[in-house]
C-alpha atoms as a PDB file:
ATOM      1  CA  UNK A   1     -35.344   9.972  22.709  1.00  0.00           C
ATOM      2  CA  UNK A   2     -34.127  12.634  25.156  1.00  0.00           C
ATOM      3  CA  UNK A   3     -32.795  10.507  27.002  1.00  0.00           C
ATOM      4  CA  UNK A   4     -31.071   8.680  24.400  1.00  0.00           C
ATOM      5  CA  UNK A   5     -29.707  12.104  23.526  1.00  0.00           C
ATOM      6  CA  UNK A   6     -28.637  13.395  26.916  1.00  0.00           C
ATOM      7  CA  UNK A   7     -26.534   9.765  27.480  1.00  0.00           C
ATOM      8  CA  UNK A   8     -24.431  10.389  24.355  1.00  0.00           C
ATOM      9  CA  UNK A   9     -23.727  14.002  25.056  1.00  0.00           C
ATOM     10  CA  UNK A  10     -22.872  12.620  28.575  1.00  0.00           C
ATOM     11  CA  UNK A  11     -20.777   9.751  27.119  1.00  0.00           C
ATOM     12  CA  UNK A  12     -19.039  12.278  24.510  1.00  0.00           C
ATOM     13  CA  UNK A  13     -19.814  10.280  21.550  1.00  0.00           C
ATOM     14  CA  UNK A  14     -20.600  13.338  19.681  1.00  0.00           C
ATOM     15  CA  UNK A  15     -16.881  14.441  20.450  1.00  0.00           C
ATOM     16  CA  UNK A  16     -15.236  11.495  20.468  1.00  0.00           C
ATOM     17  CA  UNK A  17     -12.290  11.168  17.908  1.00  0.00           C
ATOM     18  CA  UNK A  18      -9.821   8.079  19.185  1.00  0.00           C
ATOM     19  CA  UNK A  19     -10.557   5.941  16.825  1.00  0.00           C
ATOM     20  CA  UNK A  20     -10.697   8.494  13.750  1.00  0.00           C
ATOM     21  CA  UNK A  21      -6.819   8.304  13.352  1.00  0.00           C
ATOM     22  CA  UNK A  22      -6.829   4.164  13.245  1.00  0.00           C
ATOM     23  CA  UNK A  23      -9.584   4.151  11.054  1.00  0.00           C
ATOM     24  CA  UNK A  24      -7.092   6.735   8.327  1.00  0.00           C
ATOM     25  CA  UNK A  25      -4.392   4.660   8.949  1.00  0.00           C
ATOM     26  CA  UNK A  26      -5.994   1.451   7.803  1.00  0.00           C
ATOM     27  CA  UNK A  27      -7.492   3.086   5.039  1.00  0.00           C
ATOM     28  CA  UNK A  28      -3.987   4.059   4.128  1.00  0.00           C
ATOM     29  CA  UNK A  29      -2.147   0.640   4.134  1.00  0.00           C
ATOM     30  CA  UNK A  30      -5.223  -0.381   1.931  1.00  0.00           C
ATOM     31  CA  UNK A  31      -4.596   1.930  -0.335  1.00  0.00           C
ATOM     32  CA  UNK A  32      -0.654   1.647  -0.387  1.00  0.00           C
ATOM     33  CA  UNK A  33      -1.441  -2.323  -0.900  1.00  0.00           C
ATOM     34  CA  UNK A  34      -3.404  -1.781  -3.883  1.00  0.00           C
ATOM     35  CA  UNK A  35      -1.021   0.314  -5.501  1.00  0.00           C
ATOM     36  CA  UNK A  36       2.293  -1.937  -4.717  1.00  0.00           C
ATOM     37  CA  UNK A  37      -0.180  -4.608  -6.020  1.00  0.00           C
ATOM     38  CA  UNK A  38      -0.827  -2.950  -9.008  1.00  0.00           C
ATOM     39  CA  UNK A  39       2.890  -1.630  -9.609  1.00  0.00           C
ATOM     40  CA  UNK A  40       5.065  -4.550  -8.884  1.00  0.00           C
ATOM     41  CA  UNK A  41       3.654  -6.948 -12.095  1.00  0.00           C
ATOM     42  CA  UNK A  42       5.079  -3.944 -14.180  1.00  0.00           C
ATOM     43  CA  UNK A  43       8.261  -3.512 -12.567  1.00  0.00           C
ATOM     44  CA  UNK A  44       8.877  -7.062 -11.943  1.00  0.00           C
ATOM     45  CA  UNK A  45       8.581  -8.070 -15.908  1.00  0.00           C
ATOM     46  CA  UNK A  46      10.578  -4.915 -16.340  1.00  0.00           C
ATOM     47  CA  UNK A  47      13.460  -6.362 -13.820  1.00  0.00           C
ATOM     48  CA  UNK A  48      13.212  -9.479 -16.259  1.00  0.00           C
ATOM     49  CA  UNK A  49      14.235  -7.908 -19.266  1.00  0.00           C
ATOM     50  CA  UNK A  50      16.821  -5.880 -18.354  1.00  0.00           C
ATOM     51  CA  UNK A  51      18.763  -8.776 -16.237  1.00  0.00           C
ATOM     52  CA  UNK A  52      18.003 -11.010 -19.528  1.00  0.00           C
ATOM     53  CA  UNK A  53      19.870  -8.100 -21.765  1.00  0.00           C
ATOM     54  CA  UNK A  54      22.603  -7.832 -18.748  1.00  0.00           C
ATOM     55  CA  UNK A  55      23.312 -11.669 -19.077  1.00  0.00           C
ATOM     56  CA  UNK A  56      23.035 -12.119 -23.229  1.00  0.00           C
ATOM     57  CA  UNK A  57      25.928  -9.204 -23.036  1.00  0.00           C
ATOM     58  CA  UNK A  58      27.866 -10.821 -20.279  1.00  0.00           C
ATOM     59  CA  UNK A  59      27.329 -14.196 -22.066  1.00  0.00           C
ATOM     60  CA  UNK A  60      28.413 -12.879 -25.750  1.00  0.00           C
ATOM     61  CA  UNK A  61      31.333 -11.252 -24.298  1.00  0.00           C
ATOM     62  CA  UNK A  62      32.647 -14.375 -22.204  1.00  0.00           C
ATOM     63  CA  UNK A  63      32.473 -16.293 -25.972  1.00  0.00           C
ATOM     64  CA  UNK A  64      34.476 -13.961 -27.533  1.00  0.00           C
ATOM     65  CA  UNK A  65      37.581 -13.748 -24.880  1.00  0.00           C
END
């Protein structure tokens, strides 16, 4: 076990932090993807009804001229 102990002081993989950063970042886009994932249905039906109001104005207006 002291051995096993000495190597990974030796080796710095007490210290070591490299992969920390990519590890955040992935954890990140995961959590960005789950939100646009959740978000977009909403917005999307919300996009819907608005361009459905914008064209039953457009198209009662064109009738009347």
């Amino acid at each position: 076990m002291k051995t096993l102990k000495s190597l990974a002081f030796h080796l710095h993989i007490w210290k070591a932090t490299r992969g920390q950063d990519l590890i955040e970042y992935a954890l990140m886009a995961g959590f960005v993807a789950v939100a646009a994932g959740a978000i977009v249905p909403g917005i999307a039906e919300s996009l819907k009804t608005i361009y459905g109001r914008i064209n039953n104005v457009v198209s009662s207006s064109a009738a009347q001229n």
